[in-house]
C-alpha atoms as a PDB file:
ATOM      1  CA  UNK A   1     107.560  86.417  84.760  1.00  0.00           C
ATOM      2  CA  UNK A   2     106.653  89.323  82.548  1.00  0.00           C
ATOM      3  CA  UNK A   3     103.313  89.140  82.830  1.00  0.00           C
ATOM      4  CA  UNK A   4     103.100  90.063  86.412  1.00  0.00           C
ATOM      5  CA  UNK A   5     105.744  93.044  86.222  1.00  0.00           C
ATOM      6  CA  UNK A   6     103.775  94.155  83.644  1.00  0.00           C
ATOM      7  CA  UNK A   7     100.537  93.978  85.930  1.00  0.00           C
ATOM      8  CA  UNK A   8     102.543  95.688  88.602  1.00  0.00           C
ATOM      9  CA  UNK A   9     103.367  98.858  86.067  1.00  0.00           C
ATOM     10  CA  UNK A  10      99.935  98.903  85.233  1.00  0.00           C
ATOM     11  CA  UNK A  11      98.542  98.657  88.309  1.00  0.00           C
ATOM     12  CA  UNK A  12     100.875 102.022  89.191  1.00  0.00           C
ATOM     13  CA  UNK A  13     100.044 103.232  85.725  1.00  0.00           C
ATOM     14  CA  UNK A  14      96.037 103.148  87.010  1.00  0.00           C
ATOM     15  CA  UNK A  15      97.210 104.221  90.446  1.00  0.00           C
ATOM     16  CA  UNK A  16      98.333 107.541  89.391  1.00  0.00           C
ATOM     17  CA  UNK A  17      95.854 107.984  86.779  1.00  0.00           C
ATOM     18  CA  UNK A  18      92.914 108.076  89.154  1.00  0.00           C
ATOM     19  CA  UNK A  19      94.554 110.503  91.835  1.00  0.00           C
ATOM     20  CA  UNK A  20      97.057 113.648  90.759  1.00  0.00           C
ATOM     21  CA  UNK A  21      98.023 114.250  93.541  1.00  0.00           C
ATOM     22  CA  UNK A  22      98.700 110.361  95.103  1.00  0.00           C
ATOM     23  CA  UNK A  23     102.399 111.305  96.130  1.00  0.00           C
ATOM     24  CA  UNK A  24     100.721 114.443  98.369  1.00  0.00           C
ATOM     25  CA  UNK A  25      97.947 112.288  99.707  1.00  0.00           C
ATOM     26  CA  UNK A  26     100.270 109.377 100.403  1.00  0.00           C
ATOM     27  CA  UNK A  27     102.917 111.311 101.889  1.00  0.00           C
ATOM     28  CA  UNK A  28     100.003 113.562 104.262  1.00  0.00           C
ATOM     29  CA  UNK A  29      98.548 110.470 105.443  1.00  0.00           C
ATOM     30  CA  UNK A  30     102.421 108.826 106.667  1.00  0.00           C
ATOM     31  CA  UNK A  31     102.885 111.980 107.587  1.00  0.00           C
ATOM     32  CA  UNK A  32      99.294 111.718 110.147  1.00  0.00           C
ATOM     33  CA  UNK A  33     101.101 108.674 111.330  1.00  0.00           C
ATOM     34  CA  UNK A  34     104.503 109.908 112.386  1.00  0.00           C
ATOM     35  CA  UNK A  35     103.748 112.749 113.527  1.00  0.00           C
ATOM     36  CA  UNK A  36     100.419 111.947 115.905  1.00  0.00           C
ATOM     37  CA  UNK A  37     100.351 113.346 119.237  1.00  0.00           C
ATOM     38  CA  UNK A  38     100.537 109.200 120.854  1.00  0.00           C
ATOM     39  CA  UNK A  39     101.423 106.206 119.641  1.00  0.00           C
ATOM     40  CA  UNK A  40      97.313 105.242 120.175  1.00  0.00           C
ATOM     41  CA  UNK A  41      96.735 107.605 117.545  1.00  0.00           C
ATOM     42  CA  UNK A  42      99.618 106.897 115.424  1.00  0.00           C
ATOM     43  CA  UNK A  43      97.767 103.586 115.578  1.00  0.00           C
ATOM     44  CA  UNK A  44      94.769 104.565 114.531  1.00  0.00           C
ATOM     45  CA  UNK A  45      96.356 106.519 111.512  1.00  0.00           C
ATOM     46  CA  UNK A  46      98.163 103.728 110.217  1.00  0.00           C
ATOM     47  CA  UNK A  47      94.745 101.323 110.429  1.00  0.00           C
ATOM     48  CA  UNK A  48      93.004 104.323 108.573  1.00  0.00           C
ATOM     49  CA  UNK A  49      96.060 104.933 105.906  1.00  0.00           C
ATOM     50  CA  UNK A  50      95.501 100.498 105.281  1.00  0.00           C
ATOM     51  CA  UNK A  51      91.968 100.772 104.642  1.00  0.00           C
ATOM     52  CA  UNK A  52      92.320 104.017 102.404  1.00  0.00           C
ATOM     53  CA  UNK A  53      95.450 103.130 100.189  1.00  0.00           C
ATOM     54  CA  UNK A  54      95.161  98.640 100.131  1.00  0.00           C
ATOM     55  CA  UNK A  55      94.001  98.437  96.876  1.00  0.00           C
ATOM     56  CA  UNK A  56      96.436 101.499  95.323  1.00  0.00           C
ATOM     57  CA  UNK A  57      99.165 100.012  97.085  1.00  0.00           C
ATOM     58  CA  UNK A  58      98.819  97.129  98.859  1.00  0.00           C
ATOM     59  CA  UNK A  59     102.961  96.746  98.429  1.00  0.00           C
ATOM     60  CA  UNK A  60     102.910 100.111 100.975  1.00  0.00           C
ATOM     61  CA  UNK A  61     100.103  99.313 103.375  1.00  0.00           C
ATOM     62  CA  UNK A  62     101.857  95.497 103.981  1.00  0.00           C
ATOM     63  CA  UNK A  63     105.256  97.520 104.229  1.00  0.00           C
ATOM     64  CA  UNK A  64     104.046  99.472 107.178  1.00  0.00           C
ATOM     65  CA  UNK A  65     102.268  97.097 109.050  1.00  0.00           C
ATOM     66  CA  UNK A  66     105.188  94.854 109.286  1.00  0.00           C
ATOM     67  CA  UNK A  67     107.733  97.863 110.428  1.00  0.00           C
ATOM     68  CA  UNK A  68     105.055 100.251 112.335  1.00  0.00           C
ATOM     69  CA  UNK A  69     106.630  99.315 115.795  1.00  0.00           C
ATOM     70  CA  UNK A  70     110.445  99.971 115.023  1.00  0.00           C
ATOM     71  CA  UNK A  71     109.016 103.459 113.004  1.00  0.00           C
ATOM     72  CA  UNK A  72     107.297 104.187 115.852  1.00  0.00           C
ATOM     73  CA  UNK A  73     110.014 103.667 118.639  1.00  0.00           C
ATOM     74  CA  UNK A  74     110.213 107.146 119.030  1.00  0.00           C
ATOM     75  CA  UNK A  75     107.120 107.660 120.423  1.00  0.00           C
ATOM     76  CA  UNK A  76     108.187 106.126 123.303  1.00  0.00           C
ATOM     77  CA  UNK A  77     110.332 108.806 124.729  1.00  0.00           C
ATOM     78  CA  UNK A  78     108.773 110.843 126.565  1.00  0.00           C
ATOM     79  CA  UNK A  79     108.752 114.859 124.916  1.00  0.00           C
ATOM     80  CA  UNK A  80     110.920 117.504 126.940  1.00  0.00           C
ATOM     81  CA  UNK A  81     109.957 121.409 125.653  1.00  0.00           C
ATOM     82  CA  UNK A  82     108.131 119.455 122.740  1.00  0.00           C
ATOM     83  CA  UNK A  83     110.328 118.028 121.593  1.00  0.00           C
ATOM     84  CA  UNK A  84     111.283 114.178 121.155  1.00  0.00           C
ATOM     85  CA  UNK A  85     114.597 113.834 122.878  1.00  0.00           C
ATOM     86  CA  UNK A  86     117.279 110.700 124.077  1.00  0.00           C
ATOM     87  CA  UNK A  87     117.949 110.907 128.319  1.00  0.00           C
ATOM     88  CA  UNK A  88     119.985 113.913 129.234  1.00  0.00           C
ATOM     89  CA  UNK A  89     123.332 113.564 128.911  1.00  0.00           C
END
């Protein structure tokens, strides 16, 4: 039991060792996701952001592909003046 908790710090440990700024990067590349233009690109973002970041955090990457549709739902309404908005009320 300790042994792989301990792997799992370590494995953070090495994560943020070998990138300074891995919060930024992580955190731009969601950020490409949620914020793309259609939900085609916000799928290509998300396949790009799995192949980048598996190996950091494969905890992450398995995260978001199981709940990319329900973060995406937005995406489905339609933008009024730019905006992402509910039906008029």
């Amino acid at each position: 039991m300790g042994n792989s908790a301990l792997s799992g710090t370590c494995a953070k440990k090495r994560a943020h060792q070998g990138s300074p700024n891995l919060k930024k990067d992580v955190a731009d590349d969601l950020r490409s996701i949620f914020y793309a233009s259609s939900r085609k690109k916000a799928d290509e973002f998300a396949v790009t952001f799995a192949a980048k970041w598996e190996k950091e955090l494969p905890s992450a990457t398995k995260c978001l592909a199981n709940s990319l549709d329900a973060c995406l739902t937005s995406t489905l309404i339609p933008k009024r003046n730019g905006y992402r908005s509910g039906p008029p009320i």
